[in-house]
C-alpha atoms as a PDB file:
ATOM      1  CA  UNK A   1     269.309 107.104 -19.158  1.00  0.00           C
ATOM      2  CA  UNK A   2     265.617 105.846 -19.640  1.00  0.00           C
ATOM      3  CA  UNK A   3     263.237 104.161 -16.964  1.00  0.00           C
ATOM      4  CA  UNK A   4     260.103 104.140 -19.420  1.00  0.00           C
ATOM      5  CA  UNK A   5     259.910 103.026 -22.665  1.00  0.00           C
ATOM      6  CA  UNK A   6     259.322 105.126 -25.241  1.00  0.00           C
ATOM      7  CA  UNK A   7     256.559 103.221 -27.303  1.00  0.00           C
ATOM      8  CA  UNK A   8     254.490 100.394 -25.911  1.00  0.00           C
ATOM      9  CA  UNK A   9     254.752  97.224 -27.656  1.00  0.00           C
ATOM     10  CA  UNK A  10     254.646  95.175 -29.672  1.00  0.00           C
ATOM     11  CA  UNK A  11     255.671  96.891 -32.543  1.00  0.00           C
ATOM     12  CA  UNK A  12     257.165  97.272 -35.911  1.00  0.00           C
ATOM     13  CA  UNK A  13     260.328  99.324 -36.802  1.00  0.00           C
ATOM     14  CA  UNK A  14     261.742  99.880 -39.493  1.00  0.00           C
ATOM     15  CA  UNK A  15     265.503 101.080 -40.553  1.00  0.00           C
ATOM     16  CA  UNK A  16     265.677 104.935 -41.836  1.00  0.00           C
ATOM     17  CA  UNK A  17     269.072 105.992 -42.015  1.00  0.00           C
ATOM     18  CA  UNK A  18     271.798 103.847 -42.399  1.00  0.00           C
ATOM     19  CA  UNK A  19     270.064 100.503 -43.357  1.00  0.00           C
ATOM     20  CA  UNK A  20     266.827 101.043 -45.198  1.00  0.00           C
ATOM     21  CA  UNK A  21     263.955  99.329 -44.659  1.00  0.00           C
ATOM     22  CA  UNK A  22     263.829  95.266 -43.076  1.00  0.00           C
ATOM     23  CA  UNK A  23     262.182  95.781 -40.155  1.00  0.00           C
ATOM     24  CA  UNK A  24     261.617  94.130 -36.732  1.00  0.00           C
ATOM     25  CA  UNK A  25     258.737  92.479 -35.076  1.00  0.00           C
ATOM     26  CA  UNK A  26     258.924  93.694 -30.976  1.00  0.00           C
ATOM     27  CA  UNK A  27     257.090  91.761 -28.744  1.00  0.00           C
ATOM     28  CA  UNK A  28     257.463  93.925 -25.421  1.00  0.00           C
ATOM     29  CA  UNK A  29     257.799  97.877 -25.380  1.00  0.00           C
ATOM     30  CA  UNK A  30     260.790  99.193 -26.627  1.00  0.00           C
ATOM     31  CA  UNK A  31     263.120 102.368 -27.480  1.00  0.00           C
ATOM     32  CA  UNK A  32     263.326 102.977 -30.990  1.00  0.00           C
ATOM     33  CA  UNK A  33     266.647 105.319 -31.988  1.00  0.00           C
ATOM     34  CA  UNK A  34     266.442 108.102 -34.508  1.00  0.00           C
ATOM     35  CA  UNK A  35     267.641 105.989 -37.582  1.00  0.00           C
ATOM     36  CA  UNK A  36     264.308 104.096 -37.313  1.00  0.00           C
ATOM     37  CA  UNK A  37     261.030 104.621 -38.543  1.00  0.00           C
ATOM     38  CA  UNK A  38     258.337 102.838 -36.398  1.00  0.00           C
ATOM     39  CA  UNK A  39     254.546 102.268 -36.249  1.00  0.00           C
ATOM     40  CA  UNK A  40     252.371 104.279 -34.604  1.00  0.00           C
ATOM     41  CA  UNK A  41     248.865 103.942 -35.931  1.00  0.00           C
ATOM     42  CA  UNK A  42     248.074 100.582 -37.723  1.00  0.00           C
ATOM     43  CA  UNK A  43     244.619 101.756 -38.596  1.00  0.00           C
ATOM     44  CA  UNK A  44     242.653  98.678 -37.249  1.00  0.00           C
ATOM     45  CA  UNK A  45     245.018  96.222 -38.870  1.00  0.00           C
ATOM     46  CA  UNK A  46     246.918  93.415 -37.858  1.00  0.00           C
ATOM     47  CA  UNK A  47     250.248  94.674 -36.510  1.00  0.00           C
ATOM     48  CA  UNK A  48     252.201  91.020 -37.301  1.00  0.00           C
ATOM     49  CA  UNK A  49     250.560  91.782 -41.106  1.00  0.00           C
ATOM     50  CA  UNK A  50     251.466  94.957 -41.050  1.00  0.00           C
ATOM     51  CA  UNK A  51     255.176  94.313 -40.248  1.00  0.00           C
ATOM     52  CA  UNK A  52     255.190  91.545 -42.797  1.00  0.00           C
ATOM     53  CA  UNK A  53     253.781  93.750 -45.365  1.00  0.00           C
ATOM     54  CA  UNK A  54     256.782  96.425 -44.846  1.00  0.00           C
ATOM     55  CA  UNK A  55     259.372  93.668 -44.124  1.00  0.00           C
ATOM     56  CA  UNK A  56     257.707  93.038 -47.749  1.00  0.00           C
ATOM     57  CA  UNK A  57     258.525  96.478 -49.626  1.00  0.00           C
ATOM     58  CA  UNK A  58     261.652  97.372 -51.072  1.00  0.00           C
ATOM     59  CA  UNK A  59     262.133 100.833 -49.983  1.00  0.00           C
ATOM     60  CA  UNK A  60     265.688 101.099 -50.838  1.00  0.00           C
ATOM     61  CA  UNK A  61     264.855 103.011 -53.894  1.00  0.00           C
ATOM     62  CA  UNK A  62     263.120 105.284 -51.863  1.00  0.00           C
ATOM     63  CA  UNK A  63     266.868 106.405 -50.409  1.00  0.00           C
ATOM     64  CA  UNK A  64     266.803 110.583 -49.625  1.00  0.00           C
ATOM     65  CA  UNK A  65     270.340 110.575 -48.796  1.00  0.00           C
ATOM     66  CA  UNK A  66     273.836 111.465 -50.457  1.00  0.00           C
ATOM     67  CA  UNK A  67     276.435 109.792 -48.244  1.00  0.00           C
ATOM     68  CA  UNK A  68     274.463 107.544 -46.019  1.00  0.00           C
ATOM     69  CA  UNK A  69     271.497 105.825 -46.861  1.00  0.00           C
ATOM     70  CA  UNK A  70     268.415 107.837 -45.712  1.00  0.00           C
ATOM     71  CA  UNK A  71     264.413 106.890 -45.935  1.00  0.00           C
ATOM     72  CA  UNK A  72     262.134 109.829 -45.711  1.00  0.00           C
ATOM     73  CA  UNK A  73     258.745 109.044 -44.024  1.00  0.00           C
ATOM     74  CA  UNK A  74     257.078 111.632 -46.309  1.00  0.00           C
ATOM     75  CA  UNK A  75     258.216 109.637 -49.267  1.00  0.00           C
ATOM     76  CA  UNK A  76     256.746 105.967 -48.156  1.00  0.00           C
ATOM     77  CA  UNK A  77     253.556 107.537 -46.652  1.00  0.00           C
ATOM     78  CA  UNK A  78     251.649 107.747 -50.111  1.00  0.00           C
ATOM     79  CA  UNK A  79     253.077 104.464 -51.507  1.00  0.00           C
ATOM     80  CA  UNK A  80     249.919 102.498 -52.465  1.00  0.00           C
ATOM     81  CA  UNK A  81     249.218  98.675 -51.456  1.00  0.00           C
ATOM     82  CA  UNK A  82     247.125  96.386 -51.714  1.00  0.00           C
ATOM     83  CA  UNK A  83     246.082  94.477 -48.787  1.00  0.00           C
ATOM     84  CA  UNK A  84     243.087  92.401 -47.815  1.00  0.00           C
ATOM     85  CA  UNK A  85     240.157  93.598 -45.665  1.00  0.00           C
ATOM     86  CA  UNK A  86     239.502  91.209 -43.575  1.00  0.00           C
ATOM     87  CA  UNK A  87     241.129  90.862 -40.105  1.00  0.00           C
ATOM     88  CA  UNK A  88     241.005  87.292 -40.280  1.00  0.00           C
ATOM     89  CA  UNK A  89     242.718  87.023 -43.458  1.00  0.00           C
ATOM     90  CA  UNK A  90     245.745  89.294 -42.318  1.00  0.00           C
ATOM     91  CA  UNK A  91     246.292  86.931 -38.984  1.00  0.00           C
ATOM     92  CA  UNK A  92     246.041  83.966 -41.147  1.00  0.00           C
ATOM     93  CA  UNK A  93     249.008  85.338 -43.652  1.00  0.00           C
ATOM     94  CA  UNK A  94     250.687  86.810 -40.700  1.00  0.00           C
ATOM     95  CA  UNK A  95     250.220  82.824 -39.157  1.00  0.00           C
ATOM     96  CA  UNK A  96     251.595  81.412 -41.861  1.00  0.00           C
ATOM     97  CA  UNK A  97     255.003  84.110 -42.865  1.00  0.00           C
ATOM     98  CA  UNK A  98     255.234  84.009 -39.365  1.00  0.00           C
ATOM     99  CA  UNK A  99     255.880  79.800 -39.034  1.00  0.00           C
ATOM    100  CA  UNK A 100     257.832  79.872 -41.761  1.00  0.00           C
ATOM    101  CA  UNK A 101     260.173  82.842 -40.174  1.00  0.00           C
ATOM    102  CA  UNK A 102     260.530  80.281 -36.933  1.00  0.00           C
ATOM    103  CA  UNK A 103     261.305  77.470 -39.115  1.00  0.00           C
ATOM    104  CA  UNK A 104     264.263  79.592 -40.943  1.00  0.00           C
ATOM    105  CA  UNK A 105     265.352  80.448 -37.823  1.00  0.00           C
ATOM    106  CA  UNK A 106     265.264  77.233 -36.168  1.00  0.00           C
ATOM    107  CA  UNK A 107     267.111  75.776 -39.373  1.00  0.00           C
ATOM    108  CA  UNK A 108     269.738  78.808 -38.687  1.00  0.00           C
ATOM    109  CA  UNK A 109     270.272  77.785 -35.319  1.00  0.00           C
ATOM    110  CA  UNK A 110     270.777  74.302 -36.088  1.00  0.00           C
ATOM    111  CA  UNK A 111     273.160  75.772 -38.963  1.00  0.00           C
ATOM    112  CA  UNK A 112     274.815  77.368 -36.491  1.00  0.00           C
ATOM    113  CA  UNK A 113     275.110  74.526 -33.922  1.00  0.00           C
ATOM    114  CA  UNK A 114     276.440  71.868 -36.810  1.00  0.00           C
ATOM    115  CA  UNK A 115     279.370  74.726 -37.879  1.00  0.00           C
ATOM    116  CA  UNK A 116     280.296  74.774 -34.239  1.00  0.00           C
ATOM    117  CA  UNK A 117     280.425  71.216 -34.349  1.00  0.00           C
ATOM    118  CA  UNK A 118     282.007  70.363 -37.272  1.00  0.00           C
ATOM    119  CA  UNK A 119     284.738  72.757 -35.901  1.00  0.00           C
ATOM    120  CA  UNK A 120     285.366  71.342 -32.982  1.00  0.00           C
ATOM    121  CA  UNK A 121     285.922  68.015 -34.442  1.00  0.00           C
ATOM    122  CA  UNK A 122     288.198  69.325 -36.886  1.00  0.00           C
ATOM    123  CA  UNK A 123     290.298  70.600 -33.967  1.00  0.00           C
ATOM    124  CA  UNK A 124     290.077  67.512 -31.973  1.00  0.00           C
ATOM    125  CA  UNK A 125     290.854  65.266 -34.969  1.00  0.00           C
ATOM    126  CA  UNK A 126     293.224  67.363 -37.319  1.00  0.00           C
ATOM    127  CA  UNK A 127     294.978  70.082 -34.814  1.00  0.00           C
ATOM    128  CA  UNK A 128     294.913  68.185 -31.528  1.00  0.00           C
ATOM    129  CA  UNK A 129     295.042  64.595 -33.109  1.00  0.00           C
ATOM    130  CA  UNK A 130     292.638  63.333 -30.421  1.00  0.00           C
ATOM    131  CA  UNK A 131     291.982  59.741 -31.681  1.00  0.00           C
ATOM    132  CA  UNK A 132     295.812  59.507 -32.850  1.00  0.00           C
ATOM    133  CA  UNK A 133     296.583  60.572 -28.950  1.00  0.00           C
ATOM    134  CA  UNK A 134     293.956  57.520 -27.447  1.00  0.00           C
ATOM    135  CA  UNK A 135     295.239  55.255 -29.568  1.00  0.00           C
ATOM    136  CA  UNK A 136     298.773  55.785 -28.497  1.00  0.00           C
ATOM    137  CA  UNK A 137     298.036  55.426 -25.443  1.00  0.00           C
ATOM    138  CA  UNK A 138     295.997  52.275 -25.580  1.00  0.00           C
ATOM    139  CA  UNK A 139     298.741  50.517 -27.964  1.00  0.00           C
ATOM    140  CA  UNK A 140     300.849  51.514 -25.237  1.00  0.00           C
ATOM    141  CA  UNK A 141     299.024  49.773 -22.460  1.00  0.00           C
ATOM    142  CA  UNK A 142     298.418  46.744 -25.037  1.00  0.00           C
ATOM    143  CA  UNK A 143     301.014  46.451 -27.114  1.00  0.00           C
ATOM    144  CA  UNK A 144     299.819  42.916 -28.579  1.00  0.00           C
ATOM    145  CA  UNK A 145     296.513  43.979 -29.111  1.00  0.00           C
ATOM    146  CA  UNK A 146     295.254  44.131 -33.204  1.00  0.00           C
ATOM    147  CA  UNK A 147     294.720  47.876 -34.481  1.00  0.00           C
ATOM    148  CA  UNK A 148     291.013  47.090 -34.449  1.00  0.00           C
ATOM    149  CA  UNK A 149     291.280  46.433 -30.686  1.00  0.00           C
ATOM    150  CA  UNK A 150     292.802  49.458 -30.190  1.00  0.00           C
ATOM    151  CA  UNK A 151     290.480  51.882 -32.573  1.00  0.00           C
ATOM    152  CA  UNK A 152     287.427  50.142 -30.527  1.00  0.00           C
ATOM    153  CA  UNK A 153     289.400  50.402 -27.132  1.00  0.00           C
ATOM    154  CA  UNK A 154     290.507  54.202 -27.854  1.00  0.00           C
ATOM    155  CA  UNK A 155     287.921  55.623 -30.304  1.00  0.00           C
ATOM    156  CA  UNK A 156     284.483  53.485 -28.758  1.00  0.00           C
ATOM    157  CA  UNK A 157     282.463  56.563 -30.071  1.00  0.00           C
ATOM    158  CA  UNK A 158     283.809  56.226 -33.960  1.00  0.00           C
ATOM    159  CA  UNK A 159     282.530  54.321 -36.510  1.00  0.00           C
ATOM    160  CA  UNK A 160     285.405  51.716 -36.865  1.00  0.00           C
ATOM    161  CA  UNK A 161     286.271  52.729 -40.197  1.00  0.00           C
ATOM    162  CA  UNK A 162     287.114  56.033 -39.733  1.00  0.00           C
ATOM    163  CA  UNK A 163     288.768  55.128 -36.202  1.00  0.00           C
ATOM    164  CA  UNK A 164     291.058  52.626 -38.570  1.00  0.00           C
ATOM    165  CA  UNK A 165     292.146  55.708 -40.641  1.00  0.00           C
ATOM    166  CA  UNK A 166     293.887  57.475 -37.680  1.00  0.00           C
ATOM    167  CA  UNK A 167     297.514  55.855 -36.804  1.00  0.00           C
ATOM    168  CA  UNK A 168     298.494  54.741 -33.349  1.00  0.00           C
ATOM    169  CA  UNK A 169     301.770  56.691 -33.003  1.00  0.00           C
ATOM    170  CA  UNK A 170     303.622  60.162 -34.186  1.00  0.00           C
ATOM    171  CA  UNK A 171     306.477  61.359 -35.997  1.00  0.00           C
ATOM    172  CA  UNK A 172     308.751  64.202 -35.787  1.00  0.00           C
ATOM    173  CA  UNK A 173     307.983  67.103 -38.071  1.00  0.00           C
ATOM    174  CA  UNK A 174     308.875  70.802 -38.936  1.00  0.00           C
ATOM    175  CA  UNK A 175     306.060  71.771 -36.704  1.00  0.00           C
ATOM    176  CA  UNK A 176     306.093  69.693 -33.509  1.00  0.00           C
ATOM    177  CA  UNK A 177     304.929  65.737 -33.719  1.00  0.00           C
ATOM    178  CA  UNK A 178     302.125  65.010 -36.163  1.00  0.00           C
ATOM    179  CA  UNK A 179     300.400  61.561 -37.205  1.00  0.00           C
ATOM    180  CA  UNK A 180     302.849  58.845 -38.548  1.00  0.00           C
ATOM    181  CA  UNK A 181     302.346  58.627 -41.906  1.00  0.00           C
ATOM    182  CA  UNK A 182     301.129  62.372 -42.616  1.00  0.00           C
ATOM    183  CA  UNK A 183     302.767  64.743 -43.879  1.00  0.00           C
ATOM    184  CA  UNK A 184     303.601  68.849 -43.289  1.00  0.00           C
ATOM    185  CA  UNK A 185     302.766  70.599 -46.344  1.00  0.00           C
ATOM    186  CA  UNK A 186     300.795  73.659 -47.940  1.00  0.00           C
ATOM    187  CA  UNK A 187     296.788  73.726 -49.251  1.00  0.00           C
ATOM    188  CA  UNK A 188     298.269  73.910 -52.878  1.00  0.00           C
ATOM    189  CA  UNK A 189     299.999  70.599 -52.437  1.00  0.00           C
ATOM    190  CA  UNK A 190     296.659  69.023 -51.732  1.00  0.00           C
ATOM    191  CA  UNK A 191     294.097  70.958 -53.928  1.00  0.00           C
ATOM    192  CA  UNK A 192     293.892  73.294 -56.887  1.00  0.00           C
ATOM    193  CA  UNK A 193     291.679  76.521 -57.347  1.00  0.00           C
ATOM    194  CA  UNK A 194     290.022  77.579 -59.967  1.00  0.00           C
END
């Protein structure tokens, strides 16, 4: 176990055996493992820069190893590159790769949060047959009511059109009740693949 970090942040590391290259931005100190190459001395420039600027490189050519991938310090250290002088001019590239890193992320996130939402419709609408379940159960209670009474009584959150799609009742099937109307079948009998 470790009380003390081994390297005081923030810092850059990079992937040396394994997965070559990428790299990581850490804000607070941190523990970098022995298939990682990391920063030590960024000579007086920025260190967001200077993590872009390997993030930047592809090393993977620079690969040492036979079985698993393997980046030799000794071979990146004399790699020439071209980088501008001025302090102010790294922060301000840094500034700018840097928003446009949050924004990808924040995108990915939202990504992420639409999947999760998309499937849990699905399930509610095609595997549980939520809106065919409320309106059941309102057509029950109101059994002279119109099917647009119903869809607005049992599916208020829907836009009435697709609320009208869903029927108000089930049939038996092969696999348990299921819609009225629908049908049991395979993905070929509804779609072809090229």
């Amino acid at each position: 176990t470790h009380d003390q970090a081994m390297v005081a942040g923030p810092g850059v590391v990079i992937g040396r055996s394994g997965s070559i290259g990428g790299g990581q931005f850490i804000e607070g100190d941190f523990w970098p493992l022995n298939t990682t190459l990391w920063v030590k001395d960024y000579k007086g420039n920025d260190r967001r820069f200077c993590y872009y600027l390997l993030k930047s490189l592809d090393l993977a050519h620079f690969n040492a190893g036979s079985g698993v991938p393997t980046l030799n310090r000794n071979h990146i250290h004399p790699l020439p590159v071209t980088i501008p002088v001025s302090l102010d001019e790294q922060r301000a590239i840094a500034h700018i790769l840097g928003t446009l890193d949050d924004k990808i992320e924040l995108n990915r996130r939202m990504n992420e949060t639409l999947e999760q939402m998309a499937r849990a419709l699905f399930k509610s609408w095609f595997v549980d047959f939520d809106p065919v379940r409320a309106k059941a159960a309102v057509r029950h209670e109101h059994p002279n009511w119109t099917n647009e009474q119903i869809s607005r009584a049992a599916c208020p959150n829907l836009n009435p059109e697709i609320a009208a799609l869903f029927p108000d009742s089930f049939q038996d099937s092969e696999l348990g009740d299921i819609p009225e109307g629908w049908m049991v079948g395979c993905v070929n009998d509804v779609c072809d693949f090229a």
